[in-house]
N, C-alpha and C. Protein backbone atom coordinates (compact mmCIF):
# COMPACT_ATOMS: atom_id res chain seq x y z
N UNK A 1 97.95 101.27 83.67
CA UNK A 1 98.75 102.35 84.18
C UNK A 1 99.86 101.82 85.09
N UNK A 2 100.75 102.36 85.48
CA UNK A 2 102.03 101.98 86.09
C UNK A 2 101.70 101.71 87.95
N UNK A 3 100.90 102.77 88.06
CA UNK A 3 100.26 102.09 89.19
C UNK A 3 99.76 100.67 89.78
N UNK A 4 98.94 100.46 88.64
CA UNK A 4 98.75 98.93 88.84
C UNK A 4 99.68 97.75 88.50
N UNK A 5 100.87 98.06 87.68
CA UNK A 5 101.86 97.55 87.89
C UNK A 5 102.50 96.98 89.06
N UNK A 6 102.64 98.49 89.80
CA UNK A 6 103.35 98.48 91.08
C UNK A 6 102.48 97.62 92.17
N UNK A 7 101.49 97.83 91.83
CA UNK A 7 100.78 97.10 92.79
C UNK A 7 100.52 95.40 92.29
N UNK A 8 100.81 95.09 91.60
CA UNK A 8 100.83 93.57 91.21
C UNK A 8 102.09 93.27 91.38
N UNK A 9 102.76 93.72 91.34
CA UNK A 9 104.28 93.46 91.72
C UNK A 9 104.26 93.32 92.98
N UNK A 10 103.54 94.04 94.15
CA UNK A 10 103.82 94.30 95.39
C UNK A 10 103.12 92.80 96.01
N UNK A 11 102.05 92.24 95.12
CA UNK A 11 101.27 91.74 95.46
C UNK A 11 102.24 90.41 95.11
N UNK A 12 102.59 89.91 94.03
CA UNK A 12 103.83 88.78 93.46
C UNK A 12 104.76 88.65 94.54
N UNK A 13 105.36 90.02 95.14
CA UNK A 13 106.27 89.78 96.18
C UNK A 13 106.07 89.09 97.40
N UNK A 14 104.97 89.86 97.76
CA UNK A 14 104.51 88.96 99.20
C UNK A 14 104.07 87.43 99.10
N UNK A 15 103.49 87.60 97.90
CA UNK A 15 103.32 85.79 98.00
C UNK A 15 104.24 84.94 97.54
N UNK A 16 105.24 85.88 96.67
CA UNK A 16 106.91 84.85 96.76
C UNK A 16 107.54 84.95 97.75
N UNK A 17 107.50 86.00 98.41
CA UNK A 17 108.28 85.85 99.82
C UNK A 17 107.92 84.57 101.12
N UNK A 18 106.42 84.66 100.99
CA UNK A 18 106.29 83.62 101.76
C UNK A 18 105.98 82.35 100.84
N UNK A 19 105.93 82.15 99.99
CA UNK A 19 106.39 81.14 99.73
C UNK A 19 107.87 80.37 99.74
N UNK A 20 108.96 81.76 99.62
CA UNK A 20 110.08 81.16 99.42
C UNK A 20 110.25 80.72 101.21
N UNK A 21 109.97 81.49 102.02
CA UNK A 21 110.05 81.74 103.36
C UNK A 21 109.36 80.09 104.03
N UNK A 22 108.28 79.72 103.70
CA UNK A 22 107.75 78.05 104.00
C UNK A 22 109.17 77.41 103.37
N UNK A 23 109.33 77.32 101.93
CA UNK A 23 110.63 76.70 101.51
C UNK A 23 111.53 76.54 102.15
N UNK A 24 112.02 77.45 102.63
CA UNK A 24 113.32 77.98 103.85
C UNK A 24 113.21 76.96 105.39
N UNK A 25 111.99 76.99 105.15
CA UNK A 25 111.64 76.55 106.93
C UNK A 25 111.43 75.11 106.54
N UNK A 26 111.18 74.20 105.61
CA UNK A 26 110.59 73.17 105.13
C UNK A 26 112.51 72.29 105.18
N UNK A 27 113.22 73.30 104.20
CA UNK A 27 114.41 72.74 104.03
C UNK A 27 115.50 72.45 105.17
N UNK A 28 114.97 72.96 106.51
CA UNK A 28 115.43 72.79 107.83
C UNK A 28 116.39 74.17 108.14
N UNK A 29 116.48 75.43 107.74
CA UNK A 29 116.65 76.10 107.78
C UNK A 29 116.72 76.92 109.36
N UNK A 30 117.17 77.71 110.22
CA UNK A 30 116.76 78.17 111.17
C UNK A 30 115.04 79.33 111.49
N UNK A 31 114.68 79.50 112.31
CA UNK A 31 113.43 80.13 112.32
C UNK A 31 113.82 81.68 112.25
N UNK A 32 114.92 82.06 112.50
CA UNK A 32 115.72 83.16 112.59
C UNK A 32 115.42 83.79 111.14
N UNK A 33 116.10 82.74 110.25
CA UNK A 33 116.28 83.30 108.59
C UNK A 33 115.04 83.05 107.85
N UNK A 34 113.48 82.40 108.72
CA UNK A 34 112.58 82.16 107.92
C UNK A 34 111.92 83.55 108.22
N UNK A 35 111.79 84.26 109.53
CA UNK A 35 111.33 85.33 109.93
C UNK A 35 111.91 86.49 108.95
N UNK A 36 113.03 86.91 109.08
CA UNK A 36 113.80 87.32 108.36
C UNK A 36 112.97 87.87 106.63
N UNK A 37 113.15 86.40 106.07
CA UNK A 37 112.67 86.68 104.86
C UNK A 37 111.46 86.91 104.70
N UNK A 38 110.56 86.15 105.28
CA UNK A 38 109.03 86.75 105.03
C UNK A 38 108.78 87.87 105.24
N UNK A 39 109.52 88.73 106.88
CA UNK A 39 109.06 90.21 106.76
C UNK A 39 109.73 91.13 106.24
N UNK A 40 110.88 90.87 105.32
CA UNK A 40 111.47 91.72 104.45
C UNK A 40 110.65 91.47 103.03
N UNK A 41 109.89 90.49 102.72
CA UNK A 41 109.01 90.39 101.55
C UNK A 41 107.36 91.13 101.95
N UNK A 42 107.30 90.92 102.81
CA UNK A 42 105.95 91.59 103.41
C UNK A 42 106.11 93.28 103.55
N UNK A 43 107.31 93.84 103.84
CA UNK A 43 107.99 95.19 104.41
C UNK A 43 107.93 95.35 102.69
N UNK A 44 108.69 94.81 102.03
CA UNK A 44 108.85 95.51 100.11
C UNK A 44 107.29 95.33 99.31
N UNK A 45 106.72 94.31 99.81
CA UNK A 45 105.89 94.11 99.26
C UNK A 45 104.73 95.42 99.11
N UNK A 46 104.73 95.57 100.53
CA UNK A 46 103.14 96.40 101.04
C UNK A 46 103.70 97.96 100.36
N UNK A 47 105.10 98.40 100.73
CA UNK A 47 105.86 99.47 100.30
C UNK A 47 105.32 99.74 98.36
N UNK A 48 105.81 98.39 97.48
CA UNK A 48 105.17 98.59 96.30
C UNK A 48 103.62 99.02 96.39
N UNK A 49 103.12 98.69 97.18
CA UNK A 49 101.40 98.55 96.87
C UNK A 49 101.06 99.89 97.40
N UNK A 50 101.52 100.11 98.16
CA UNK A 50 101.70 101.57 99.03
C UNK A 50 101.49 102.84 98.14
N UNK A 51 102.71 102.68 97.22
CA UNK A 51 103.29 103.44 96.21
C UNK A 51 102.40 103.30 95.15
N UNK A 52 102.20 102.43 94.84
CA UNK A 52 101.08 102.53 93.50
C UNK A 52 99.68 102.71 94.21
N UNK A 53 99.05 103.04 95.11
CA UNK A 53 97.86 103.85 95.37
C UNK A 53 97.98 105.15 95.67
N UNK A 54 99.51 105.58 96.25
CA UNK A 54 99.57 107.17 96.44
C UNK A 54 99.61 107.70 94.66
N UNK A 55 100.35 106.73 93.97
CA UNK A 55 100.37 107.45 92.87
C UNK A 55 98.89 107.28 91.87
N UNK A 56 98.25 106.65 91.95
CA UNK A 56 97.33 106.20 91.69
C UNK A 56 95.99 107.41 92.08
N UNK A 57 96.07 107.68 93.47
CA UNK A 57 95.34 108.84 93.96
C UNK A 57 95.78 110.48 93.34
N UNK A 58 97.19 110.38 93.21
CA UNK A 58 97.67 111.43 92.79
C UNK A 58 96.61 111.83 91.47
N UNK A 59 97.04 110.40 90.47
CA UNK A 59 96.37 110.80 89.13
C UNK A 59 94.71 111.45 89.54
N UNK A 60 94.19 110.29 90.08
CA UNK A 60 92.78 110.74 90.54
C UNK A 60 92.52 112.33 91.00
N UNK A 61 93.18 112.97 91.58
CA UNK A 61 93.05 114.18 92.48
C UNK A 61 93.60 115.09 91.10
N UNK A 62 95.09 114.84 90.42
CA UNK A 62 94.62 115.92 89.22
C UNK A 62 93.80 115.47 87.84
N UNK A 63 93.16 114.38 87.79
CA UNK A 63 91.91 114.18 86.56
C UNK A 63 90.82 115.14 87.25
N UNK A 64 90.39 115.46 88.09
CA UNK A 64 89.74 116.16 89.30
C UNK A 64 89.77 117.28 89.00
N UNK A 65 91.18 117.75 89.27
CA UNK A 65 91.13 119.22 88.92
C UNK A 65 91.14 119.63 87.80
N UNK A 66 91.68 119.15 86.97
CA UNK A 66 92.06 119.53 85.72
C UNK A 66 90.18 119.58 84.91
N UNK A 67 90.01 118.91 85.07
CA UNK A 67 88.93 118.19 84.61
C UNK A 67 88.97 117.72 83.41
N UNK A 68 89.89 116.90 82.91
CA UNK A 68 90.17 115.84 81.97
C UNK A 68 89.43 114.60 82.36
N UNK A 69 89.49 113.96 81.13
CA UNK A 69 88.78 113.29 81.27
C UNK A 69 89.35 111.75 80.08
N UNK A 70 89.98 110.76 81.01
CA UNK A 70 90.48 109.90 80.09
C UNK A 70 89.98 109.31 78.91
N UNK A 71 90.53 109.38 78.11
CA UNK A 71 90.33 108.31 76.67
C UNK A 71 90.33 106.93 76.43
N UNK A 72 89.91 106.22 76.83
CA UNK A 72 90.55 104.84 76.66
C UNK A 72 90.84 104.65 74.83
N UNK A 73 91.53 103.43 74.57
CA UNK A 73 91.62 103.45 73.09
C UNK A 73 90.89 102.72 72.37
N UNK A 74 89.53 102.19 72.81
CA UNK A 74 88.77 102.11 72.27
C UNK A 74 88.24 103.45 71.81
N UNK A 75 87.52 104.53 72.27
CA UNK A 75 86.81 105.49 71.53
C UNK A 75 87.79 106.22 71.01
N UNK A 76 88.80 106.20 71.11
CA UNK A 76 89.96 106.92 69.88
C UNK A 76 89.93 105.94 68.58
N UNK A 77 89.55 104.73 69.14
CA UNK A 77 89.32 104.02 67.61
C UNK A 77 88.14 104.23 66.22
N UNK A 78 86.94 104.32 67.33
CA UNK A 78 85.73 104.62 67.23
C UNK A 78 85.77 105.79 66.62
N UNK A 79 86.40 106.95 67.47
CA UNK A 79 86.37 108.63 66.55
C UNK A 79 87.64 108.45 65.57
N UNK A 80 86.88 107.93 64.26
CA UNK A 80 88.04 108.08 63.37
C UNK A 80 88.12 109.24 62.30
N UNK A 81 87.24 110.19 62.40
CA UNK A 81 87.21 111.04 61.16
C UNK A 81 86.70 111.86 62.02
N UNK A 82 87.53 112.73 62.92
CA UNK A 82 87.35 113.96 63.89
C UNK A 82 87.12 115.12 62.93
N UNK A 83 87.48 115.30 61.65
CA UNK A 83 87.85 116.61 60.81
C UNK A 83 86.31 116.82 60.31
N UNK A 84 85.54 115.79 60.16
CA UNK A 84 84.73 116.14 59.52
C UNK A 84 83.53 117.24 60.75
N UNK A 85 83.48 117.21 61.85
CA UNK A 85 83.04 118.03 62.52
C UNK A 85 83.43 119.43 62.25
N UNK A 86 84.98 119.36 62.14
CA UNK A 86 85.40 120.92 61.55
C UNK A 86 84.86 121.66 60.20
N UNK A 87 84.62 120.47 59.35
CA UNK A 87 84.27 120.44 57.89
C UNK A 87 82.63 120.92 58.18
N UNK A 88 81.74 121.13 59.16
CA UNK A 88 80.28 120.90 59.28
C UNK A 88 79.46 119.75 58.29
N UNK A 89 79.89 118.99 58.04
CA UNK A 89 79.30 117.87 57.39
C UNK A 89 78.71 117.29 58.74
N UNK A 90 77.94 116.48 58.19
CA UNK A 90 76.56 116.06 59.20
C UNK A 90 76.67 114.32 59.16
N UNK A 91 76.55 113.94 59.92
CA UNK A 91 76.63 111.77 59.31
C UNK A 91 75.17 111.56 58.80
């Protein structure tokens, strides 16, 4: 789901940020621009991850109400001859 997208993304960010951010500080860089980048990767990062659990809860709260109930595509594979229930044929 797109949720967990967002949240692996959020999660990629923060640990490229500080990685790029050691880089920065390694290459003799000031401490100014190493601060800088790590908490603007930490600030986008947590923001993605943020976002993909509100939306994430969202889904949760209307599967809830609705009372649906997901499919994965395995048992859509599995139910391959739905008609014959309509048909009353028996397996």
């Amino acid at each position: 789901m797109i949720y967990n997208i967002l949240k692996r993304f959020g999660s990629v960010m923060v640990v490229l940020g500080i990685l790029f951010g050691i880089f920065i500080l390694v290459s003799g860089q000031p401490i100014e621009t190493v601060i800088i980048v790590v908490v603007s990767a930490l600030s986008g990062g947590l923001f993605f991850i943020g976002f993909g659990s509100l939306i994430e809860s969202v889904h949760k709260i209307q599967v809830h109400l609705t009372g649906e109930q997901e499919e994965s595509s395995q048992k859509r594979a599995i139910n391959t001859k739905p008609h014959e229930k309509t048909l009353g044929v028996k397996d």
